[in-house]
N, C-alpha and C. Protein backbone atom coordinates (compact mmCIF):
# COMPACT_ATOMS: atom_id res chain seq x y z
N UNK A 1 -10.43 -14.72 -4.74
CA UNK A 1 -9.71 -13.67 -5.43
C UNK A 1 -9.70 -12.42 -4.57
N UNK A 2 -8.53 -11.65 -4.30
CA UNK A 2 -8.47 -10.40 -3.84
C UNK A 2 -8.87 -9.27 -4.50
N UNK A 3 -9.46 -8.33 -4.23
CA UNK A 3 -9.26 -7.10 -5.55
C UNK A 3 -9.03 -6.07 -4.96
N UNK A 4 -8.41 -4.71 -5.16
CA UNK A 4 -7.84 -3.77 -3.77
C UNK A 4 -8.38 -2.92 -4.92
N UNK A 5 -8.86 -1.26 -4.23
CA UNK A 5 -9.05 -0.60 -4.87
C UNK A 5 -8.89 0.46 -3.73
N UNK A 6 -8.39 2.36 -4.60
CA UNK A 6 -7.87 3.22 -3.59
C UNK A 6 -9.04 4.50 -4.63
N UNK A 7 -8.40 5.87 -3.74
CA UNK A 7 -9.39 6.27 -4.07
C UNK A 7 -8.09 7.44 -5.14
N UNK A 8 -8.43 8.24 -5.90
CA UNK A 8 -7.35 9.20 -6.60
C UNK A 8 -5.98 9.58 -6.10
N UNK A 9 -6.84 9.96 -4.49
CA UNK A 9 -5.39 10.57 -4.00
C UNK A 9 -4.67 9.64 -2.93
N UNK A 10 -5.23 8.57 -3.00
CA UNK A 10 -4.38 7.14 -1.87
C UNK A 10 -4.60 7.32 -0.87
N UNK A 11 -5.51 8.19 0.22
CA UNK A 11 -5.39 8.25 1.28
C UNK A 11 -6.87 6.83 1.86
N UNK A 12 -7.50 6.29 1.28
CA UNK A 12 -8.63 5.59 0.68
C UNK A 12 -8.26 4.51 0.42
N UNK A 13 -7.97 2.91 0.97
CA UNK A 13 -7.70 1.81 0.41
C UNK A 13 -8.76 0.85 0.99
N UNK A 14 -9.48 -0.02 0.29
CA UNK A 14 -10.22 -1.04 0.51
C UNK A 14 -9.54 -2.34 -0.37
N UNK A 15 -9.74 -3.56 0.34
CA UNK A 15 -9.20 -4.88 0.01
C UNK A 15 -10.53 -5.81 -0.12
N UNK A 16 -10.73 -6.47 -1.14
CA UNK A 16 -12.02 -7.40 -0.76
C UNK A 16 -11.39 -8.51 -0.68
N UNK A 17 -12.10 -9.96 -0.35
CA UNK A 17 -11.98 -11.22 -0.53
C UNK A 17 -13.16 -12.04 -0.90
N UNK A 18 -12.54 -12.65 -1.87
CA UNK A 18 -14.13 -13.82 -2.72
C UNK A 18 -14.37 -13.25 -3.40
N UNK A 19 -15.88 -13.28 -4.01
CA UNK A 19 -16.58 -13.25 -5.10
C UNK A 19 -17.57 -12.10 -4.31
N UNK A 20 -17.71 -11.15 -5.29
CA UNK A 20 -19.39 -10.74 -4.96
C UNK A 20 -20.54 -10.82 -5.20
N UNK A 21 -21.05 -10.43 -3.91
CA UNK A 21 -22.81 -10.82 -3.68
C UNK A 21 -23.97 -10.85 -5.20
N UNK A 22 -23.27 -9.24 -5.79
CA UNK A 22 -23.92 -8.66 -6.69
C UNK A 22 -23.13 -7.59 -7.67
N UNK A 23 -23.52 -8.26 -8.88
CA UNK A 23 -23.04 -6.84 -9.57
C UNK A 23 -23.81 -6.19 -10.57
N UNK A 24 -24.33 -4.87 -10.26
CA UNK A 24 -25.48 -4.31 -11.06
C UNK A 24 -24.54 -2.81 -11.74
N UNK A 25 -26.03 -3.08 -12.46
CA UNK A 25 -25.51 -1.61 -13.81
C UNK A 25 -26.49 -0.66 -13.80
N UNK A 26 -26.48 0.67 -13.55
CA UNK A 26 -27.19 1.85 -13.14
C UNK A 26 -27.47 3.04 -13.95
N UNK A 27 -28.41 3.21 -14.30
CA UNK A 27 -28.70 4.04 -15.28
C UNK A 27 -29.71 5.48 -15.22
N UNK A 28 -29.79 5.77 -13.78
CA UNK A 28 -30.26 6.75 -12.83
C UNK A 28 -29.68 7.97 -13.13
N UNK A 29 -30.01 9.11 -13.37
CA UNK A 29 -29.58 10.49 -13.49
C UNK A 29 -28.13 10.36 -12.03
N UNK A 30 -28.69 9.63 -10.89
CA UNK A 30 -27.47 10.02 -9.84
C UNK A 30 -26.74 8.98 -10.03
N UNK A 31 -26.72 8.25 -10.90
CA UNK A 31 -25.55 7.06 -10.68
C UNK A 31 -24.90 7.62 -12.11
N UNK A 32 -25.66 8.55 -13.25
CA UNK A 32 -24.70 9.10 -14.41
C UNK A 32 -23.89 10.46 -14.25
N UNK A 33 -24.66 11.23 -12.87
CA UNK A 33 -23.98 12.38 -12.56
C UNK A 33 -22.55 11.55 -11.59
N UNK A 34 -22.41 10.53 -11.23
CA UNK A 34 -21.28 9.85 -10.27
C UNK A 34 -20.36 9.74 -11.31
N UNK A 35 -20.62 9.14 -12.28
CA UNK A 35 -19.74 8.53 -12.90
C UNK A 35 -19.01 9.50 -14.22
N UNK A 36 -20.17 10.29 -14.71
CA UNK A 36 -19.88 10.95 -15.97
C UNK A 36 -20.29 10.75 -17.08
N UNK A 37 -20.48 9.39 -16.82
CA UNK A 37 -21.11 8.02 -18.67
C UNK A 37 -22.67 8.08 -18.30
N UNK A 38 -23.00 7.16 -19.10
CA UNK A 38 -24.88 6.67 -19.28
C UNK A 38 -24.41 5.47 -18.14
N UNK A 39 -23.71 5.24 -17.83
CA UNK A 39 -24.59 4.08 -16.46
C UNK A 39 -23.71 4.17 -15.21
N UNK A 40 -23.11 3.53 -14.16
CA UNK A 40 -23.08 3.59 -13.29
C UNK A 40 -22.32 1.83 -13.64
N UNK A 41 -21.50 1.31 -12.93
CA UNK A 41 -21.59 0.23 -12.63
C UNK A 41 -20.97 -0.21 -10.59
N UNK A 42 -21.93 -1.22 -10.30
CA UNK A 42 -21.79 -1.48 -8.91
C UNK A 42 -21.49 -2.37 -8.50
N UNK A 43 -20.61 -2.93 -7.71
CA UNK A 43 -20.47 -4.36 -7.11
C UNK A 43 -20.79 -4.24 -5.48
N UNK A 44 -20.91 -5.17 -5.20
CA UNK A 44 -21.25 -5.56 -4.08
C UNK A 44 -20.80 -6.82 -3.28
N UNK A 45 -20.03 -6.51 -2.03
CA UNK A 45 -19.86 -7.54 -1.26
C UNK A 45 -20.29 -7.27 0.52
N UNK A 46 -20.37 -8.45 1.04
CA UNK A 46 -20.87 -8.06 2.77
C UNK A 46 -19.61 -7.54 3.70
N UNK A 47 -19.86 -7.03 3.75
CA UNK A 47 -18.76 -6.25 5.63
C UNK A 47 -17.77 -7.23 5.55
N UNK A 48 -18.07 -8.21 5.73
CA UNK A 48 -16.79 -9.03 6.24
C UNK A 48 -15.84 -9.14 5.54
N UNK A 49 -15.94 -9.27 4.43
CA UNK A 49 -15.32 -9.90 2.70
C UNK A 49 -14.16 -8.38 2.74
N UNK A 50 -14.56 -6.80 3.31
CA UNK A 50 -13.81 -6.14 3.14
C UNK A 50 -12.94 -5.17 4.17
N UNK A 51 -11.93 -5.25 3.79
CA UNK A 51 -11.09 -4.17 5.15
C UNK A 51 -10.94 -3.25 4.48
N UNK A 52 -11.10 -1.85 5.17
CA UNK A 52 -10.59 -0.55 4.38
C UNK A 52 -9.51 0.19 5.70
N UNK A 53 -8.60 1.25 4.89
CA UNK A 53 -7.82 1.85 5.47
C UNK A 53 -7.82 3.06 5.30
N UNK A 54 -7.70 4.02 6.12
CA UNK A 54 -7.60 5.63 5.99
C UNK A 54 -8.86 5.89 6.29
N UNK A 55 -9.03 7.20 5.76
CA UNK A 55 -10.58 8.21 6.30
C UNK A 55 -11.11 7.90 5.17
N UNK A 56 -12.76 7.83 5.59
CA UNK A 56 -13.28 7.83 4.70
C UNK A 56 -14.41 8.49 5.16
N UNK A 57 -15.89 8.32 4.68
CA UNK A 57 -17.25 9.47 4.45
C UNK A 57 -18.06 8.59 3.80
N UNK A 58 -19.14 8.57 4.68
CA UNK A 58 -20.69 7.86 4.14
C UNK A 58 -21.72 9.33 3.65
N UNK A 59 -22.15 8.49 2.19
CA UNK A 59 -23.02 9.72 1.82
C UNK A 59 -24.27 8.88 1.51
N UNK A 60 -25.26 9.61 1.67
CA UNK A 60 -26.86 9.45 1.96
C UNK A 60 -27.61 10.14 0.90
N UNK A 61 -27.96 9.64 0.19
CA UNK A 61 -29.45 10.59 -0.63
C UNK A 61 -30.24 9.46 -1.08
N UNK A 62 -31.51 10.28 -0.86
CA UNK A 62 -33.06 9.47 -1.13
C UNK A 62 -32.85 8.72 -2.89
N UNK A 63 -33.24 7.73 -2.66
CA UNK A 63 -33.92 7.07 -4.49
C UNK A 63 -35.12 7.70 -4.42
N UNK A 64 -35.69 7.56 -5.69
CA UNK A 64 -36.95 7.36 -6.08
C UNK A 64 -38.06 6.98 -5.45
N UNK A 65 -37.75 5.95 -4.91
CA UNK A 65 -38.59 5.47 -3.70
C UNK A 65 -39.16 6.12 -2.49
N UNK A 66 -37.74 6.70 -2.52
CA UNK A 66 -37.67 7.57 -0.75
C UNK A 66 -36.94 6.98 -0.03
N UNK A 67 -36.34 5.73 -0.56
CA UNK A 67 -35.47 5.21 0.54
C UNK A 67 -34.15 5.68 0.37
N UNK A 68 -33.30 5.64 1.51
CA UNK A 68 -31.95 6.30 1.45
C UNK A 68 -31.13 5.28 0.99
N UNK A 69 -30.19 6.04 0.10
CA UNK A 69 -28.56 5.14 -0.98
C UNK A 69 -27.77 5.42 -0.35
């Protein structure tokens, strides 16, 4: 299965292929400040499975743990 997803203003397109790895539900103060709601939801697939197009931006902040998201 394909699933394409862009970002508000279209400059942002990712395409997956297959199934994913993982799909979890998040209920973290930073996954409810992302979203707006009480949870967060996440999928997950590996590098390969996806092509993206346009600019995009990796963002970094510590969990709980200390490890970086």
């Amino acid at each position: 299965m394909t699933r394409i997803a862009h970002c508000s203003c279209g400059s942002l397109r990712a395409e997956t292929a297959g199934e994913p790895i993982m799909v979890g539900v998040c209920h973290c103060i930073a996954c409810q400040r992302r979203t707006g709601a009480p949870f967060g939801v996440n999928v997950f697939f590996s590098r390969t499975q996806v092509q993206t197009e346009g600019d995009n931006k990796v963002f970094i902040r510590g969990n709980s743990q200390g490890r970086p998201v």
